[in-house]
N, C-alpha and C. Protein backbone atom coordinates (compact mmCIF):
# COMPACT_ATOMS: atom_id res chain seq x y z
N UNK A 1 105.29 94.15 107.38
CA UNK A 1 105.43 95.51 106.91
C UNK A 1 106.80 95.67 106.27
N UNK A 2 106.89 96.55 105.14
CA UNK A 2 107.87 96.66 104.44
C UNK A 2 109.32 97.91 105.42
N UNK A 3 110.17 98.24 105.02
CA UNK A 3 110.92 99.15 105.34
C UNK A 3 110.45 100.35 105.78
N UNK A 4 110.48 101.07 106.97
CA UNK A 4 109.53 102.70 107.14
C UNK A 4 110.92 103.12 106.15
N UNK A 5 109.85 104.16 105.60
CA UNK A 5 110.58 105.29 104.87
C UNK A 5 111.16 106.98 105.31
N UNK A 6 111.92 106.34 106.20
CA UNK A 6 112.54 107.37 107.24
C UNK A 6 113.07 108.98 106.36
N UNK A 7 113.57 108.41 105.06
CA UNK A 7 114.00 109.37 104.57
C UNK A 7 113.02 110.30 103.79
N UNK A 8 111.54 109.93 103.92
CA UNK A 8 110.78 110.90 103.92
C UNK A 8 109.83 110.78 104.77
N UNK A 9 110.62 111.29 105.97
CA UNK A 9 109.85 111.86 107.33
C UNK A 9 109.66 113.04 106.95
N UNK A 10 108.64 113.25 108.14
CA UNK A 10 107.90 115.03 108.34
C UNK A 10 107.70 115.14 109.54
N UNK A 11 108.37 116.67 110.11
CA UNK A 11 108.16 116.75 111.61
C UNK A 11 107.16 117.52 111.64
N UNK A 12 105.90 117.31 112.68
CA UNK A 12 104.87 118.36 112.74
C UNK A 12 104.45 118.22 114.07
N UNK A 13 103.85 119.43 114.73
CA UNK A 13 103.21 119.31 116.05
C UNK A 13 104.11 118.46 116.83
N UNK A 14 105.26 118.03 117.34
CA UNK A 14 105.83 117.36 117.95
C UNK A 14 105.87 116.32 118.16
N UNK A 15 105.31 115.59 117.07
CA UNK A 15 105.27 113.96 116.28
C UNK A 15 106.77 114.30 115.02
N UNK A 16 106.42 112.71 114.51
CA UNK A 16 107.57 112.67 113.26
C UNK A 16 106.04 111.81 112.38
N UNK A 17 106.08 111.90 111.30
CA UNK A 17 105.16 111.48 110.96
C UNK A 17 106.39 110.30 109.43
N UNK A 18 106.36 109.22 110.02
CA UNK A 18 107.32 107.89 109.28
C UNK A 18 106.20 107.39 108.21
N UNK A 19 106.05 107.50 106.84
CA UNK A 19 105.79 106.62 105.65
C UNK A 19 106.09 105.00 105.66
N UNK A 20 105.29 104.70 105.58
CA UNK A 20 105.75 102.54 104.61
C UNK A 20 104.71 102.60 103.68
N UNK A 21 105.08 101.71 103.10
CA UNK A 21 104.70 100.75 101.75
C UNK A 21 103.93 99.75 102.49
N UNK A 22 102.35 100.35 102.17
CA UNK A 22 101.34 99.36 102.94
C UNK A 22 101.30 98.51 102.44
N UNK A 23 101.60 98.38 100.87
CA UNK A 23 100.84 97.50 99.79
C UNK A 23 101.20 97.80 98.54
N UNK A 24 101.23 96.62 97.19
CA UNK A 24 101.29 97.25 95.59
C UNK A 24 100.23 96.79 95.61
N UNK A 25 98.93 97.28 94.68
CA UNK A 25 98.05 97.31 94.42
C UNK A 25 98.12 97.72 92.35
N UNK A 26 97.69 96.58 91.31
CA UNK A 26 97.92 97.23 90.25
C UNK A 26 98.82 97.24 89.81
N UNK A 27 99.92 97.33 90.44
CA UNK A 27 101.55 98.06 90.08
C UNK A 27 101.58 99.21 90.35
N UNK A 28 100.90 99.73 91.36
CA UNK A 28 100.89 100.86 92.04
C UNK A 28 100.87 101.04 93.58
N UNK A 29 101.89 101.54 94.60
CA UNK A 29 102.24 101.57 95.31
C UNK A 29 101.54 102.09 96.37
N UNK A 30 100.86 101.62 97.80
CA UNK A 30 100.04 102.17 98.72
C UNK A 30 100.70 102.79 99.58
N UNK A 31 100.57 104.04 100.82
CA UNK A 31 101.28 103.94 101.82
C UNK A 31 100.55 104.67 102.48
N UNK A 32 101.09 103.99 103.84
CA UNK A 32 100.02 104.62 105.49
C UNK A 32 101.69 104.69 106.10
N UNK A 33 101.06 105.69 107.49
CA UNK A 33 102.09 106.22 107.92
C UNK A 33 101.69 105.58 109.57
N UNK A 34 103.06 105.85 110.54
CA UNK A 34 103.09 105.85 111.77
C UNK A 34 103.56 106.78 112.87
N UNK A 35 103.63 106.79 113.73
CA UNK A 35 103.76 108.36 114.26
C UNK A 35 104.83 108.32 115.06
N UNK A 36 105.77 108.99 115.85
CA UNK A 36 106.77 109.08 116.78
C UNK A 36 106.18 110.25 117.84
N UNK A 37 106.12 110.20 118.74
CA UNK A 37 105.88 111.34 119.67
C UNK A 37 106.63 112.05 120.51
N UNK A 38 106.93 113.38 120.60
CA UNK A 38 108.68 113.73 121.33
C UNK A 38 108.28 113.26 122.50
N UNK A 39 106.82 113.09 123.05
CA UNK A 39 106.68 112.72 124.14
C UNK A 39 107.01 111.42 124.44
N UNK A 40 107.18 110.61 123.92
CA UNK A 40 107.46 109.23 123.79
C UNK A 40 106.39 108.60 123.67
N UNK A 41 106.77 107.66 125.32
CA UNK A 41 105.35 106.81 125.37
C UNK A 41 104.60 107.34 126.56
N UNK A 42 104.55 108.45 127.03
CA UNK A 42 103.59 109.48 127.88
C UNK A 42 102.54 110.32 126.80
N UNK A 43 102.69 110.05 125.17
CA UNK A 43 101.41 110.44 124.40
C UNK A 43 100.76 109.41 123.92
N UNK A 44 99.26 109.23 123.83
CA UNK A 44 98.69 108.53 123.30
C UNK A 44 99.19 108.22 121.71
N UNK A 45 99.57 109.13 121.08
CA UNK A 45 99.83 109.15 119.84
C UNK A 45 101.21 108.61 119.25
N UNK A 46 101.80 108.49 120.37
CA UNK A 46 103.34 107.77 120.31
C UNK A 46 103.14 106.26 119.56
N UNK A 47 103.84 105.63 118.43
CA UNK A 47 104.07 104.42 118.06
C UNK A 47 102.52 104.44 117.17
N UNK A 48 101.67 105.60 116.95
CA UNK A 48 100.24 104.67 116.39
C UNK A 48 100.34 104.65 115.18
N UNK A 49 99.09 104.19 114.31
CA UNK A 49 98.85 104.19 113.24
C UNK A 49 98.36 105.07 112.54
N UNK A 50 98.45 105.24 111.35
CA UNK A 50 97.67 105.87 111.02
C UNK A 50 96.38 106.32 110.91
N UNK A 51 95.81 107.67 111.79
CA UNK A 51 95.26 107.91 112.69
C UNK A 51 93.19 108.12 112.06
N UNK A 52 93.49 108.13 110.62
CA UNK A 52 91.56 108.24 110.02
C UNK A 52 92.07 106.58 109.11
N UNK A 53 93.53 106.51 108.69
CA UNK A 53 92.98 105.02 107.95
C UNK A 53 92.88 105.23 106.49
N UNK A 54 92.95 106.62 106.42
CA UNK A 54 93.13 107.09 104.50
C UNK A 54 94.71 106.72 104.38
N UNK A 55 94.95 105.89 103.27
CA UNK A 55 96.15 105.68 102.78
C UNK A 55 96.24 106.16 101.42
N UNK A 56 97.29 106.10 100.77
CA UNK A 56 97.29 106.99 99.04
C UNK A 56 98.63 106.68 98.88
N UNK A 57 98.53 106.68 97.52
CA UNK A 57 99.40 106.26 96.57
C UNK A 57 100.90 107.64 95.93
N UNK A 58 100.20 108.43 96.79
CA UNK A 58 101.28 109.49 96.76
C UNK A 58 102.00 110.34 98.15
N UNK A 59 103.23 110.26 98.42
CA UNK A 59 103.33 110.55 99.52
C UNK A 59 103.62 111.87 100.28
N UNK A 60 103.63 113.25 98.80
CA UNK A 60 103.03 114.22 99.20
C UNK A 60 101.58 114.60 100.07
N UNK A 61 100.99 113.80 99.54
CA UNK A 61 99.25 113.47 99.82
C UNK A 61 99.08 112.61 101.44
N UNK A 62 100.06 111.79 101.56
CA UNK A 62 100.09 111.27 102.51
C UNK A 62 100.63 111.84 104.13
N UNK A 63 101.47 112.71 103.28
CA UNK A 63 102.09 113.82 104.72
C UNK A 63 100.96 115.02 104.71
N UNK A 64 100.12 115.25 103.84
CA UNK A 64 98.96 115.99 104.11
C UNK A 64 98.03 115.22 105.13
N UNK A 65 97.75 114.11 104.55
CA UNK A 65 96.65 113.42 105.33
C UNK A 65 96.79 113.68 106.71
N UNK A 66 98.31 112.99 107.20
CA UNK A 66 98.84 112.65 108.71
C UNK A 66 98.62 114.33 109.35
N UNK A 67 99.21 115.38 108.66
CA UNK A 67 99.24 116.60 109.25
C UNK A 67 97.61 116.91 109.39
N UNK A 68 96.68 116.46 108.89
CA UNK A 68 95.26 116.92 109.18
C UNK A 68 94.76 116.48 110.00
N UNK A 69 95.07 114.53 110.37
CA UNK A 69 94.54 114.29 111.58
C UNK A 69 95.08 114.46 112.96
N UNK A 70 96.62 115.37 112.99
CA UNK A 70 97.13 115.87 113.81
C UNK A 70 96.44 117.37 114.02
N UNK A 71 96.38 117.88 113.77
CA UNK A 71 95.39 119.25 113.55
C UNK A 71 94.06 118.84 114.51
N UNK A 72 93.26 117.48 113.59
CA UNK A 72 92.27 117.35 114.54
C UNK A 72 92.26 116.80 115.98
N UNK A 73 93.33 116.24 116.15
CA UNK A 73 93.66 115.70 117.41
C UNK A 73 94.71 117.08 118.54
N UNK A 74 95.46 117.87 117.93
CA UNK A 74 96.24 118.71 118.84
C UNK A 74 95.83 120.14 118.43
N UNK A 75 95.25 120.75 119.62
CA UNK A 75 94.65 122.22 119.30
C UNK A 75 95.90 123.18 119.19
N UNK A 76 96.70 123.04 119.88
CA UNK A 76 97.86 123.81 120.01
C UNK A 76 99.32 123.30 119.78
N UNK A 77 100.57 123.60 119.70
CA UNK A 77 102.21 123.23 119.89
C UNK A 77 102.77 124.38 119.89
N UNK A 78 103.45 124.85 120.67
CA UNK A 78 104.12 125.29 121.30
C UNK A 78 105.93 124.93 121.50
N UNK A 79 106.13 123.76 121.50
CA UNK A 79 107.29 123.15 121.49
C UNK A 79 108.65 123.43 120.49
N UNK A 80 109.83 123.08 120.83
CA UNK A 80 110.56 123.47 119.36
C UNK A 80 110.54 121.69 118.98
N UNK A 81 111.15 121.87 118.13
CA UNK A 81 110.74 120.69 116.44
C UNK A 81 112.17 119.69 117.42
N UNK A 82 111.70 118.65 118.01
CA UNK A 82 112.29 117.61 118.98
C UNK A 82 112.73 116.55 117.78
N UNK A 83 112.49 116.77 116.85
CA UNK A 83 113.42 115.90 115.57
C UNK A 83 113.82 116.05 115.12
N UNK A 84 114.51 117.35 114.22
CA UNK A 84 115.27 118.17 114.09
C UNK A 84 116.35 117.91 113.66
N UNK A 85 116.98 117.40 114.45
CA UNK A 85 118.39 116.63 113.99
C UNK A 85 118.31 115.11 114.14
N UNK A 86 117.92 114.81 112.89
CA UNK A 86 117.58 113.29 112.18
C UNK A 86 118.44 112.99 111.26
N UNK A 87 119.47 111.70 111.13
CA UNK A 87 119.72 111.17 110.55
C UNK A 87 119.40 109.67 109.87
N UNK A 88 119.20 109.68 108.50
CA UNK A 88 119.16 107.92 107.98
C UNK A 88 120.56 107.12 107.95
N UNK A 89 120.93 106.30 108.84
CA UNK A 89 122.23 105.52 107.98
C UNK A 89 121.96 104.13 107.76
N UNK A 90 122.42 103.42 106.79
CA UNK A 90 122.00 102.27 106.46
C UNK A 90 120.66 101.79 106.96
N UNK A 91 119.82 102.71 106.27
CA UNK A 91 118.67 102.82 106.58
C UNK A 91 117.54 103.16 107.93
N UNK A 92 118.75 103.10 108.78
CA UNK A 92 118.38 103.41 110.77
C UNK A 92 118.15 104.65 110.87
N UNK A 93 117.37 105.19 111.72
CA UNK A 93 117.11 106.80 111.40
C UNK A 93 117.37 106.72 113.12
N UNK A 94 118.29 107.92 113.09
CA UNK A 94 118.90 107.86 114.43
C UNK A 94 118.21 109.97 114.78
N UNK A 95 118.01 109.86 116.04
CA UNK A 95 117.76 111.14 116.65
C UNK A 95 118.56 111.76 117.54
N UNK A 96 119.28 112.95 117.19
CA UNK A 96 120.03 113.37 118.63
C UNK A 96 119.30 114.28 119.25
N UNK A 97 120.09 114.18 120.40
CA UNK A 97 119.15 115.04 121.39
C UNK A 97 120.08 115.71 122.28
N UNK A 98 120.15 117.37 122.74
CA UNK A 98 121.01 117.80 123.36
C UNK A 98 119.98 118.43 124.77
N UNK A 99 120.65 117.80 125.81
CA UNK A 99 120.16 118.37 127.06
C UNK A 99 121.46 118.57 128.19
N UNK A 100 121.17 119.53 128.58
CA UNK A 100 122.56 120.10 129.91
C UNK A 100 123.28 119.58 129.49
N UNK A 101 123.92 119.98 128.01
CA UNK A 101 125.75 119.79 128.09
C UNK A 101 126.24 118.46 127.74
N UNK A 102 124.92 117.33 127.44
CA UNK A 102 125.71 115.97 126.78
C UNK A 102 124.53 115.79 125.89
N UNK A 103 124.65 115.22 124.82
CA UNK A 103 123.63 114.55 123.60
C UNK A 103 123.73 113.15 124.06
N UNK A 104 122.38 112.89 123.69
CA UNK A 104 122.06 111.38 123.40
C UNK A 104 121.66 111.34 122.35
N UNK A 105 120.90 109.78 121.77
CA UNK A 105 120.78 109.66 121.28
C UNK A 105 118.91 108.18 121.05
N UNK A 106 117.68 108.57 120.16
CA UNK A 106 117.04 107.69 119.85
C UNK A 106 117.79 107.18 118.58
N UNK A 107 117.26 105.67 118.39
CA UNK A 107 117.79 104.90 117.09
C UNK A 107 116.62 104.03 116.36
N UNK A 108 116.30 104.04 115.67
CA UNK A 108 114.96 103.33 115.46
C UNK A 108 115.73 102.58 114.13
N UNK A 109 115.45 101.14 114.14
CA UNK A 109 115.62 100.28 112.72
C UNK A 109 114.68 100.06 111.92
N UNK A 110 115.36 99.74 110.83
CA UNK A 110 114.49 99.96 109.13
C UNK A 110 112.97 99.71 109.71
N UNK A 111 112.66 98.61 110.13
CA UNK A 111 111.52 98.06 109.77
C UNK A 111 110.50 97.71 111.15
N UNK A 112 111.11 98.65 112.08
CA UNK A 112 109.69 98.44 113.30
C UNK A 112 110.45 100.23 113.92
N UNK A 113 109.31 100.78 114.95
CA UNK A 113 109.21 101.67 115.31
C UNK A 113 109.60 101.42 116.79
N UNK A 114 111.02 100.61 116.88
CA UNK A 114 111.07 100.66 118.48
C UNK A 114 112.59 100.98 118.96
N UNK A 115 112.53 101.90 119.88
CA UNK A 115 114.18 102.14 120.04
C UNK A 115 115.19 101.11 120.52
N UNK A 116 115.69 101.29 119.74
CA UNK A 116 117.08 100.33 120.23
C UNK A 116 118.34 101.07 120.46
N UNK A 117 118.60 102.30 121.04
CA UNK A 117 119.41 103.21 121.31
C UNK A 117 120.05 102.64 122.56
N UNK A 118 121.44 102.41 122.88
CA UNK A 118 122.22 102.16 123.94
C UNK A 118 122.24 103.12 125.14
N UNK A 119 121.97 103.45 126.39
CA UNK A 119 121.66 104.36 127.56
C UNK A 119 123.55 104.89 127.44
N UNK A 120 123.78 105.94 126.73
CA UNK A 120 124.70 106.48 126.60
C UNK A 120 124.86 107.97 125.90
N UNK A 121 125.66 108.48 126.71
CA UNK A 121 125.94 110.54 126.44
C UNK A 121 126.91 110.58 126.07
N UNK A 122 126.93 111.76 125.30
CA UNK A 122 128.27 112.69 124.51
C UNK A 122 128.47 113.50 124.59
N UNK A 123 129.36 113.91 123.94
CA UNK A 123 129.91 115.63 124.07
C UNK A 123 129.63 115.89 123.01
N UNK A 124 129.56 115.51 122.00
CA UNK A 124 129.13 116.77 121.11
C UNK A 124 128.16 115.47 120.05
N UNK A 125 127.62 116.28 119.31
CA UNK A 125 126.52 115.14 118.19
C UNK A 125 127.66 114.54 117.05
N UNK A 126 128.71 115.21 116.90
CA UNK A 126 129.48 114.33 115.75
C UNK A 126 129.69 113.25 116.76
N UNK A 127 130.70 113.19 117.80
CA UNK A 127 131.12 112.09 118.60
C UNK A 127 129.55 111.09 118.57
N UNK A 128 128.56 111.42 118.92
CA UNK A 128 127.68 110.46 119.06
C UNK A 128 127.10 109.45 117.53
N UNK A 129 127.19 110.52 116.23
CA UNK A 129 127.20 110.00 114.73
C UNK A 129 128.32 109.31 114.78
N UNK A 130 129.35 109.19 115.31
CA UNK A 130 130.19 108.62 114.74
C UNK A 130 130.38 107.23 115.33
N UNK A 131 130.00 107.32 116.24
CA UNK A 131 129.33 105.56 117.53
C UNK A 131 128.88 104.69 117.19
N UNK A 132 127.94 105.41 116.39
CA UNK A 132 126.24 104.86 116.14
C UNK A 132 126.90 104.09 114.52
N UNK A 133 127.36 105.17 113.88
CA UNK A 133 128.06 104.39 112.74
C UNK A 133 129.31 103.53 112.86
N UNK A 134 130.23 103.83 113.49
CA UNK A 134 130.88 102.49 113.90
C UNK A 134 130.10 101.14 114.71
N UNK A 135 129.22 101.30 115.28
CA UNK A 135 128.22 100.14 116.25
C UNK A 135 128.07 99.55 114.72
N UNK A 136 127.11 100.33 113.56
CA UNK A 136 126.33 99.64 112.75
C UNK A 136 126.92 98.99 111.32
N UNK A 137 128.66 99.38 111.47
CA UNK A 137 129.18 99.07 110.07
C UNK A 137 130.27 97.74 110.93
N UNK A 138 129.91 97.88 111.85
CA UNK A 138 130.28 96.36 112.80
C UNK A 138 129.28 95.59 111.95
N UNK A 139 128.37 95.55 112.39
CA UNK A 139 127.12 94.78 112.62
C UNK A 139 126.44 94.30 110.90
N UNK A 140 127.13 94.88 110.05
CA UNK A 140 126.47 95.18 108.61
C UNK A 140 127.07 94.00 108.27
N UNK A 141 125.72 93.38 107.40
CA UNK A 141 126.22 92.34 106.43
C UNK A 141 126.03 92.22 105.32
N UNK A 142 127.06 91.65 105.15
CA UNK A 142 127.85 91.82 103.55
C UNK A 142 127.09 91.13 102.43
């Protein structure tokens, strides 16, 4: 699988709904999506695929698709938008998260849907952006 395309995520129903490049086809570009769940891995829907299997070549069309078979799968949400504060850096799409008074943090890399976030709190979400980007401009190669 190619790079997820973090930077056109869509938060809906309390999923993130992540784009890739299934395929060129033609000289024309395919893409299916994968899901994030605020629930993690206590929802069925956490880490899946794309959920009817329609893929398209446009990715307006494609954040339609994902939002319909979320519709058919979740009658209700209620929740506030648990992705919210999303960042891409060097392509890593990092999530903060503020609970009682310290932020953490999810980290997901370019090209698989699995956290690799360090078990560590902050005081405020810049201090934690600014970690995450010093960790990764260590680690960057030239």
């Amino acid at each position: 699988m190619n790079r997820l395309l973090y930077e056109k995520t869509a938060s809906y129903k309390g999923h993130l709904i992540v784009p890739f490049i299934l395929s060129r086809l033609g000289g024309e570009t395919i893409y299916s999506y994968k899901l994030l769940a605020e629930k993690g891995h206590t929802s069925p829907l956490h880490q899946s695929d794309n959920l009817s299997g329609i893929c398209t070549n446009n990715l307006e069309e494609l954040i339609k698709i994902a939002r319909q078979n979320l519709d058919e799968k979740i009658n209700s949400y209620l929740g506030i938008d648990h992705f919210r504060e999303r960042y891409i850096y060097q392509n890593n799409l990092i999530i903060i998260h503020y609970q009682s008074g310290q932020y953490f943090y999810d980290h997901y890399p370019p090209e698989e849907l699995t956290n690799i976030a360090a078990p560590k709190l902050f005081i405020s979400a810049n201090e934690c952006l600014n970690w995450i980007k010093e960790g990764l401009d260590q680690h960057k190669v030239s």
